[in-house]
N, C-alpha and C. Protein backbone atom coordinates (compact mmCIF):
# COMPACT_ATOMS: atom_id res chain seq x y z
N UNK A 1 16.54 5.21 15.84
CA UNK A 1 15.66 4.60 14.85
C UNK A 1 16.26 3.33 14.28
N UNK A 2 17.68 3.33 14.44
CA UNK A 2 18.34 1.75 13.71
C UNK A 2 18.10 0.55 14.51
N UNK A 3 18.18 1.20 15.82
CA UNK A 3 17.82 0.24 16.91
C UNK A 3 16.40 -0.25 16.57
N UNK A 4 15.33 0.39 16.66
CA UNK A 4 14.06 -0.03 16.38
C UNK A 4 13.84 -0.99 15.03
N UNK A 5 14.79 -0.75 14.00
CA UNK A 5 14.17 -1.17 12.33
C UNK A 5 15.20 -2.23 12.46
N UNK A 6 16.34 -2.66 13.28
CA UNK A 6 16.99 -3.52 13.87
C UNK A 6 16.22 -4.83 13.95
N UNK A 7 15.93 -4.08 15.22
CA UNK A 7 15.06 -4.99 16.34
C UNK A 7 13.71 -5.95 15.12
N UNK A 8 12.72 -4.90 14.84
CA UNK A 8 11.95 -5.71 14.18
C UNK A 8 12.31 -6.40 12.86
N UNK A 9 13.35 -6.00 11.70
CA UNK A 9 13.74 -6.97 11.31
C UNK A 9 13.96 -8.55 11.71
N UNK A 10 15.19 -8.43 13.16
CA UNK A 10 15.35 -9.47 13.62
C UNK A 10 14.46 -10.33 13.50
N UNK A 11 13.60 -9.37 14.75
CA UNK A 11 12.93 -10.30 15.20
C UNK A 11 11.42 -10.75 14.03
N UNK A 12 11.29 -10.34 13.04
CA UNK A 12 10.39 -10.34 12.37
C UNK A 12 11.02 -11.51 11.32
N UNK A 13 12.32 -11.88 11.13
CA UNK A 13 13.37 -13.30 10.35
C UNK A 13 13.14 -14.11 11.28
N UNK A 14 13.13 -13.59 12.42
CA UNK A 14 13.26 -14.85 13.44
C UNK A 14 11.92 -15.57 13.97
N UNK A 15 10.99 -14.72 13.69
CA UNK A 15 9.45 -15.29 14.06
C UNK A 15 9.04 -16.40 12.84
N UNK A 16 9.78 -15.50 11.09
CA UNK A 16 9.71 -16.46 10.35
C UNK A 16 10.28 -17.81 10.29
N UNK A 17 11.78 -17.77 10.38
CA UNK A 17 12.41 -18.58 10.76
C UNK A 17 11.94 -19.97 11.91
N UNK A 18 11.86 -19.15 13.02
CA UNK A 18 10.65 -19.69 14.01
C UNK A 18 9.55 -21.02 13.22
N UNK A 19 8.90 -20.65 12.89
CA UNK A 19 7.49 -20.65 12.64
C UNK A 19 7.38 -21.80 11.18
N UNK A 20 8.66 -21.78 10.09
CA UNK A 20 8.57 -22.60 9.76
C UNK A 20 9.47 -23.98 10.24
N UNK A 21 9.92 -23.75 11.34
CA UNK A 21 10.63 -25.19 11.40
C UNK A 21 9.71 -25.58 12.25
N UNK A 22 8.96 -24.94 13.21
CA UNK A 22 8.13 -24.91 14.32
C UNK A 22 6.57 -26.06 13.35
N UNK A 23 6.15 -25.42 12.29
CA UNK A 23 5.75 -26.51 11.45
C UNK A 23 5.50 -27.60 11.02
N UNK A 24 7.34 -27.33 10.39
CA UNK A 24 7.93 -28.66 10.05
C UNK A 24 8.21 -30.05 10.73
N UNK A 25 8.32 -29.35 12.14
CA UNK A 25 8.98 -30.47 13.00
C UNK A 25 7.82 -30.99 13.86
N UNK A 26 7.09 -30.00 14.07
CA UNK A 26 6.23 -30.09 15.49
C UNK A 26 4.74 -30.70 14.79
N UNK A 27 4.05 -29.92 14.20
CA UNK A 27 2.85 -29.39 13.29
C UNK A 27 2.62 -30.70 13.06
N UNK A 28 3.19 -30.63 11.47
CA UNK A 28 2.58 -31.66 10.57
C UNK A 28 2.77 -32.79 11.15
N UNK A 29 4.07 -33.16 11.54
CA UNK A 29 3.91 -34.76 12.25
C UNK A 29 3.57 -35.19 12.93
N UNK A 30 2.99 -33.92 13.96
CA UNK A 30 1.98 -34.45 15.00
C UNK A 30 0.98 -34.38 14.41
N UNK A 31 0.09 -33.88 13.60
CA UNK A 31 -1.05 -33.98 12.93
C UNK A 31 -1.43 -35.16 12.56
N UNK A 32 -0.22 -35.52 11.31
CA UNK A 32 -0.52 -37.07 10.85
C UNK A 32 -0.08 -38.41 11.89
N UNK A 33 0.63 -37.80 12.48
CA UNK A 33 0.50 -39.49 13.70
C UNK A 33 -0.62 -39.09 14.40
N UNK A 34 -1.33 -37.91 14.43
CA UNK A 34 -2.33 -38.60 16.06
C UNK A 34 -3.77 -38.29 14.97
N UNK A 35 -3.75 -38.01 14.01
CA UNK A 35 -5.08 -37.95 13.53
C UNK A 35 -5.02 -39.27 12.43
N UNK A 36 -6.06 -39.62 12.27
CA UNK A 36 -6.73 -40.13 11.13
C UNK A 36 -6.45 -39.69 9.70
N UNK A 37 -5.82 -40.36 8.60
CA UNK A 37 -5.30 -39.57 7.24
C UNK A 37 -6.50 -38.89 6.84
N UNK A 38 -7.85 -38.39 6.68
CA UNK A 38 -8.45 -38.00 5.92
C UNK A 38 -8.77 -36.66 7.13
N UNK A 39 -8.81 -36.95 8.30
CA UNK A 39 -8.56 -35.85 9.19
C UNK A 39 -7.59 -34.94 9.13
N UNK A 40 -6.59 -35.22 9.17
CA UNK A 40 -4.72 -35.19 9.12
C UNK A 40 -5.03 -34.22 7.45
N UNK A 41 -5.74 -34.45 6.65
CA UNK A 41 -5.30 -33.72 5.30
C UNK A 41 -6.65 -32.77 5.36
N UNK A 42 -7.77 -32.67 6.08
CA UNK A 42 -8.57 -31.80 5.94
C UNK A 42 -7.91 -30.82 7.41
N UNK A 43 -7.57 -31.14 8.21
CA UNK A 43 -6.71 -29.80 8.95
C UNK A 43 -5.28 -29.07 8.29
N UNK A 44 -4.63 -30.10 7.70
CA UNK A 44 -3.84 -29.27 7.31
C UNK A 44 -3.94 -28.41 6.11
N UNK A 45 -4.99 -28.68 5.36
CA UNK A 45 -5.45 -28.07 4.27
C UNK A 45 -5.92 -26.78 4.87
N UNK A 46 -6.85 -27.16 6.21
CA UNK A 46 -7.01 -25.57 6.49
C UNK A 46 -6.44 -24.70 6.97
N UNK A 47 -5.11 -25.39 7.45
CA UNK A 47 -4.34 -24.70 8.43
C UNK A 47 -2.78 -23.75 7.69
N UNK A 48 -2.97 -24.62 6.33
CA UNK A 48 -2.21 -23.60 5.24
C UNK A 48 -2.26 -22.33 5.11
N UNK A 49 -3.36 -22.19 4.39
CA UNK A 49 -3.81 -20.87 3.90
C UNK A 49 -3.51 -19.67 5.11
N UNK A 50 -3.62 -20.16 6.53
CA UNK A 50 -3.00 -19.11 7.83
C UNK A 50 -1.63 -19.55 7.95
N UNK A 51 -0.90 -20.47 7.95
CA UNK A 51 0.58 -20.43 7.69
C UNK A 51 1.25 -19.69 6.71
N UNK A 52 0.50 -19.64 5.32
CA UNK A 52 1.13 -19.13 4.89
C UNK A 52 1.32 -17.49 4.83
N UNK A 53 -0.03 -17.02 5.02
CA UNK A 53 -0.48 -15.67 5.79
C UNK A 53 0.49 -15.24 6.30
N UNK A 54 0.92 -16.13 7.72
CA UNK A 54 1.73 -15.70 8.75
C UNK A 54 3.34 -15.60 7.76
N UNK A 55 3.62 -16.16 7.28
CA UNK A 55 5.11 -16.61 6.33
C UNK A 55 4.99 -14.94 5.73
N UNK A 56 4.17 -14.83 4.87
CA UNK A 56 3.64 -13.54 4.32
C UNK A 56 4.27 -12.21 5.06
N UNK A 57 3.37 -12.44 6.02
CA UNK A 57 3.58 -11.20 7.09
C UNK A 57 4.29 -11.02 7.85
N UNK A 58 5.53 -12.41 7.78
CA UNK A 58 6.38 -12.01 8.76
C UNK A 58 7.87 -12.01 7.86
N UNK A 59 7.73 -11.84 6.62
CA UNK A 59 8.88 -11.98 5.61
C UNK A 59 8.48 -10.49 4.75
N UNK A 60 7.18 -9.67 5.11
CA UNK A 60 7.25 -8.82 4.18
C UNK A 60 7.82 -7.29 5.04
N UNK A 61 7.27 -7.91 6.91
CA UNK A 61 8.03 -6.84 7.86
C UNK A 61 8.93 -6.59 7.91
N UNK A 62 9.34 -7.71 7.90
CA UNK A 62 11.12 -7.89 7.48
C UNK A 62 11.74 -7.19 6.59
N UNK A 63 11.23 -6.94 5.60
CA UNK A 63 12.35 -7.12 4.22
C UNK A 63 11.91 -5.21 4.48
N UNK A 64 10.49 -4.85 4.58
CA UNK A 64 10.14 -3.24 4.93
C UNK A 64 11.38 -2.54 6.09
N UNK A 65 11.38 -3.66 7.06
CA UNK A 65 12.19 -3.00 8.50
C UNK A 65 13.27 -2.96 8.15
N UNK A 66 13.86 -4.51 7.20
CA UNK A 66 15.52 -4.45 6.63
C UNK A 66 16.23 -3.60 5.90
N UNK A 67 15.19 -2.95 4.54
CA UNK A 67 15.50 -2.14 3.76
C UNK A 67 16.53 -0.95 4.27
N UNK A 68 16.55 -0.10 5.29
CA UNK A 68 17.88 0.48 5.28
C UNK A 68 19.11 0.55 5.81
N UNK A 69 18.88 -0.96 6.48
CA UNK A 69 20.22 -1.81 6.64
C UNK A 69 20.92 -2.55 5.87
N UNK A 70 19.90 -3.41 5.30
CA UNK A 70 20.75 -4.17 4.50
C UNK A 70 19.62 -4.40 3.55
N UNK A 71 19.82 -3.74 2.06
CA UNK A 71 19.49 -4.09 1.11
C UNK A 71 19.57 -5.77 0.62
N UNK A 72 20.51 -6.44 0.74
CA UNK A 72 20.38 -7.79 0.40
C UNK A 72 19.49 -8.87 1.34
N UNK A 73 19.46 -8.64 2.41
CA UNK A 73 18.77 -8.92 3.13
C UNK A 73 17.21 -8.95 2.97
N UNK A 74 16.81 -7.45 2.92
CA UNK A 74 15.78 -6.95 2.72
C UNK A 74 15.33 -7.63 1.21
N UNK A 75 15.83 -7.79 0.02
CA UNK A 75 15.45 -8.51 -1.01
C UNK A 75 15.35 -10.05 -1.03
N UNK A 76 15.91 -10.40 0.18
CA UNK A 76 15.62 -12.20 0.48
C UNK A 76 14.71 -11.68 0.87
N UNK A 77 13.91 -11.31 2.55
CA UNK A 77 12.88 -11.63 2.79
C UNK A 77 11.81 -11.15 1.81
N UNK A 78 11.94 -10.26 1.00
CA UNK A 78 10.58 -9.86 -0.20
C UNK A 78 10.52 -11.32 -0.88
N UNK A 79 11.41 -11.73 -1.36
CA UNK A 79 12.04 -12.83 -2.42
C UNK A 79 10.88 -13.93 -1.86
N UNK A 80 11.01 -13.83 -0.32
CA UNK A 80 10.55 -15.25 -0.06
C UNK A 80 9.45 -14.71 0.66
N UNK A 81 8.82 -13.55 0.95
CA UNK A 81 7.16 -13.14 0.81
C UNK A 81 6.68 -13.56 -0.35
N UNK A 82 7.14 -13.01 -1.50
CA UNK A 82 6.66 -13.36 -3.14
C UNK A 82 6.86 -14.43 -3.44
N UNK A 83 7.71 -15.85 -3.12
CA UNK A 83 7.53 -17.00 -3.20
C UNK A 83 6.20 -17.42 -2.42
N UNK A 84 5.93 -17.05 -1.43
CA UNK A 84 5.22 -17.60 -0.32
C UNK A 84 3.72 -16.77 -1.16
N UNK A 85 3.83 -15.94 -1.46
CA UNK A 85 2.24 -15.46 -2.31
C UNK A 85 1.82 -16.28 -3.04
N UNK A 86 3.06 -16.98 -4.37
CA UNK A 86 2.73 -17.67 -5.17
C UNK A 86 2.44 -19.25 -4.63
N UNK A 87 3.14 -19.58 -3.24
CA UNK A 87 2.41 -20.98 -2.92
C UNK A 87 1.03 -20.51 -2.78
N UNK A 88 0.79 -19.75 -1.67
CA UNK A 88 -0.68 -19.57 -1.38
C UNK A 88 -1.56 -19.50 -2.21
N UNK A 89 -1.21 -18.81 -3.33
CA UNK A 89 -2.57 -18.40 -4.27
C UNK A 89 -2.21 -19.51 -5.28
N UNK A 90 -1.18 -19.79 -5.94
CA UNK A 90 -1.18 -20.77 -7.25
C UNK A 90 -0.59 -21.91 -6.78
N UNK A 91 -0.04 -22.42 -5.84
CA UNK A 91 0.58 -23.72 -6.11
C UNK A 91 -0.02 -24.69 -5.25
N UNK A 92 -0.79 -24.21 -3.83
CA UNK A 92 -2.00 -24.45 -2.99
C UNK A 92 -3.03 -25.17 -3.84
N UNK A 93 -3.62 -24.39 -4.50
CA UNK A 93 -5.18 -24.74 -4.95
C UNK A 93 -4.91 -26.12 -6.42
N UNK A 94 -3.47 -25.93 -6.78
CA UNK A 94 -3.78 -26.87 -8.16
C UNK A 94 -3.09 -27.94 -6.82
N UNK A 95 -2.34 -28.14 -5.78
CA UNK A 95 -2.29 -29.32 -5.01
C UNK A 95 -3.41 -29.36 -4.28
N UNK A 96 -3.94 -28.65 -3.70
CA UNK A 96 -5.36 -29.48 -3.28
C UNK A 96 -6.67 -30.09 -4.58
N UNK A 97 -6.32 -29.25 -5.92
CA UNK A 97 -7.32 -30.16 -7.23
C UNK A 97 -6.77 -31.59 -7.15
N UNK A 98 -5.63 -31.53 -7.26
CA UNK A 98 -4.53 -32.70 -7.65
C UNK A 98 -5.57 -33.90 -6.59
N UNK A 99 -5.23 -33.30 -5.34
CA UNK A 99 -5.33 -34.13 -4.34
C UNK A 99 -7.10 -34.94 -4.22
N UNK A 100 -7.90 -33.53 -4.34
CA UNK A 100 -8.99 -34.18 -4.77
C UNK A 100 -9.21 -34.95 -5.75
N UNK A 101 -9.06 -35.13 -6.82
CA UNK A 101 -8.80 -36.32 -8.32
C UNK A 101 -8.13 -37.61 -7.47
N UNK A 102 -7.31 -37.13 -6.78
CA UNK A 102 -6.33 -38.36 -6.30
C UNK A 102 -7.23 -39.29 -5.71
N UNK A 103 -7.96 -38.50 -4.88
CA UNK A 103 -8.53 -39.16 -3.83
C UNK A 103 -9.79 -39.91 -4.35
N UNK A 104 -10.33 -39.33 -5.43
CA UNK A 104 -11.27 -39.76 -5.99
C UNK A 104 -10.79 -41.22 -7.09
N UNK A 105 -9.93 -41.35 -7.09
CA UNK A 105 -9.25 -42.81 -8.04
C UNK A 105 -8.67 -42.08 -8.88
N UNK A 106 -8.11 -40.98 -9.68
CA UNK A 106 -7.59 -40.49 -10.68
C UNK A 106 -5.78 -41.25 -10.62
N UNK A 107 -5.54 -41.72 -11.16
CA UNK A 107 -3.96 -42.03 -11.08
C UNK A 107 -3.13 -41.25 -11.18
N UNK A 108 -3.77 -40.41 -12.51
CA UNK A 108 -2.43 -39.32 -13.17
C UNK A 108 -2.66 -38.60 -11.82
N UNK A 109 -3.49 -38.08 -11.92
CA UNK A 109 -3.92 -37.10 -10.24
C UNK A 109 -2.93 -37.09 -8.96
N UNK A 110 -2.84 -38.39 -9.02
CA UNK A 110 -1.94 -38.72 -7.84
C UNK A 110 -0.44 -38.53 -8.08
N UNK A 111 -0.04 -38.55 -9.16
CA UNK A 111 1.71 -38.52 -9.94
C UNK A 111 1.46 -36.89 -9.92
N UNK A 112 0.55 -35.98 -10.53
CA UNK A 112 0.66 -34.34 -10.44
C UNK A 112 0.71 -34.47 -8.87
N UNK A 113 -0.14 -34.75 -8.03
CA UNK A 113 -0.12 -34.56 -6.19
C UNK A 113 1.00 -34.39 -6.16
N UNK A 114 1.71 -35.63 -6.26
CA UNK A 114 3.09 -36.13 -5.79
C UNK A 114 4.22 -35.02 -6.37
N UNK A 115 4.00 -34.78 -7.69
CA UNK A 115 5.39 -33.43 -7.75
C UNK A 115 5.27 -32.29 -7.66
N UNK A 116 3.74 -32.14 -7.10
CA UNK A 116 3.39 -30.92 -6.97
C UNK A 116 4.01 -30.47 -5.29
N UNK A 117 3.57 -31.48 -4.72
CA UNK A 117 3.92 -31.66 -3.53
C UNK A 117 4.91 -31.73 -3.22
N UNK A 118 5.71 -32.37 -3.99
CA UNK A 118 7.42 -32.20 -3.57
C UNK A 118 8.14 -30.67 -4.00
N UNK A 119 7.54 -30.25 -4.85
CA UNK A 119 7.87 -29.06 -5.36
C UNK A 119 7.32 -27.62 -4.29
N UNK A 120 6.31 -27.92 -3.55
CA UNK A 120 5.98 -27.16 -2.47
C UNK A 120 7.19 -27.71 -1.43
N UNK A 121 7.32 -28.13 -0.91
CA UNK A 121 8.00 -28.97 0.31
C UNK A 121 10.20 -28.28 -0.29
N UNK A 122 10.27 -28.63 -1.48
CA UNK A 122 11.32 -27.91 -2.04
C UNK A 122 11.51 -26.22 -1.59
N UNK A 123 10.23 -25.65 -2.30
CA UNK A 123 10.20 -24.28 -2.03
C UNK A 123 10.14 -24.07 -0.70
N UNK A 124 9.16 -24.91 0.13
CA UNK A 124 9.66 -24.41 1.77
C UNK A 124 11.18 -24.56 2.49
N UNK A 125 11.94 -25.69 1.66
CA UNK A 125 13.56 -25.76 2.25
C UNK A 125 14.09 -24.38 1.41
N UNK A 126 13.90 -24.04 0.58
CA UNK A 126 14.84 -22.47 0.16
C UNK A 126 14.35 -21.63 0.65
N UNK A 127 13.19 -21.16 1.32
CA UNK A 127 12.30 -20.29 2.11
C UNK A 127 13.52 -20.04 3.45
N UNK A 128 13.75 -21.75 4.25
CA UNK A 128 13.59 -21.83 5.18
C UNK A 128 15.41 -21.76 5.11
N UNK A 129 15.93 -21.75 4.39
CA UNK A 129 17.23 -21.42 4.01
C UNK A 129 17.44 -20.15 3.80
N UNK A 130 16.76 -19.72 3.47
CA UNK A 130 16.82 -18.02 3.16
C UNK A 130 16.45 -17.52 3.95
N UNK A 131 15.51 -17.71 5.11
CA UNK A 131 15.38 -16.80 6.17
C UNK A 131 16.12 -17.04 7.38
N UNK A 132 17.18 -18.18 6.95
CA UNK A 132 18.33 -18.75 8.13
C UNK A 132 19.44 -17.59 7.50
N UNK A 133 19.69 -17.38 6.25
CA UNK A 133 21.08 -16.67 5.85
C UNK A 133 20.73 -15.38 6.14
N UNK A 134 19.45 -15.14 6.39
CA UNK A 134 19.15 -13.36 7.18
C UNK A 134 19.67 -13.36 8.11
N UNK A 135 19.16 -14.15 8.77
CA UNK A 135 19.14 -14.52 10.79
C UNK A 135 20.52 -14.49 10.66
N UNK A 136 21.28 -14.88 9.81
CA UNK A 136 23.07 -14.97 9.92
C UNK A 136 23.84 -13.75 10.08
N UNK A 137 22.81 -12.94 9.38
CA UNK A 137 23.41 -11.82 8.99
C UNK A 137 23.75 -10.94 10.02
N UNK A 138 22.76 -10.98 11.06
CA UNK A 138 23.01 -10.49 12.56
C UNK A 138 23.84 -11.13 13.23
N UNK A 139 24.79 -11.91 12.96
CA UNK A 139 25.68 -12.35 13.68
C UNK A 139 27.18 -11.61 13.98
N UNK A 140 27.46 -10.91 14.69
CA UNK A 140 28.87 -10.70 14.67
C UNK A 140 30.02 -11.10 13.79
């Protein structure tokens, strides 16, 4: 049974792990170089809400499968399911208000976008840091 709750831990850090650099690197910047900016922000707007899903579900298997190996472990990936809830549901919707005001001429609009946005983009580097110091943890 350790073998099994092993295994999908791993591999359940590592799909996360995966998946946000896979994102980061690949995703968005191909989005915004080959689309059009108002294209480029209405796909990725929709394509959040299932990223983060996936972040969700693959940080909450984890931390379930990790629990009787490694308790510390297992409380990063919850740590950063429950970060990843609170982008999705609260920090999502006031950056896409932001963004709409922005877009519409609002100035201030655009200064909330902007640290709202950096403040998402922050929380994805400690996400993506924290599900690297799991993945470590399986290391010899």
């Amino acid at each position: 049974m350790d073998h099994a709750l092993a295994f999908l831990a791993l591999f359940s850090a590592a799909l996360l792990f995966g998946g946000m650099v896979f994102f980061a690197t690949v995703v968005a910047p191909t989005v915004f170089r080959l689309l059009p900016a108002e294209w480029a922000g209405r796909f990725v707007r929709g394509i959040f809400p299932l990223y983060y899903a996936f972040l969700i579900g693959t940080a909450a298997a984890g931390a379930v499968a990790m629990f009787p190996l490694s308790k510390p472990g297992s409380g990063i990936l919850a740590v950063v399911a429950g970060m990843t809830v609170w982008l999705r549901q609260g920090l999502m919707p006031q950056i896409n208000a932001a963004s709409d005001r922005a877009q519409a001429g609002d100035a201030a609009a655009k200064r909330l976008f902007d640290r709202l946005h950096r403040l998402s983009v922050l929380a994805n580097i400690l996400q993506l840091v924290a599900a690297g110091a799991v993945l470590a943890m399986f290391v010899p």
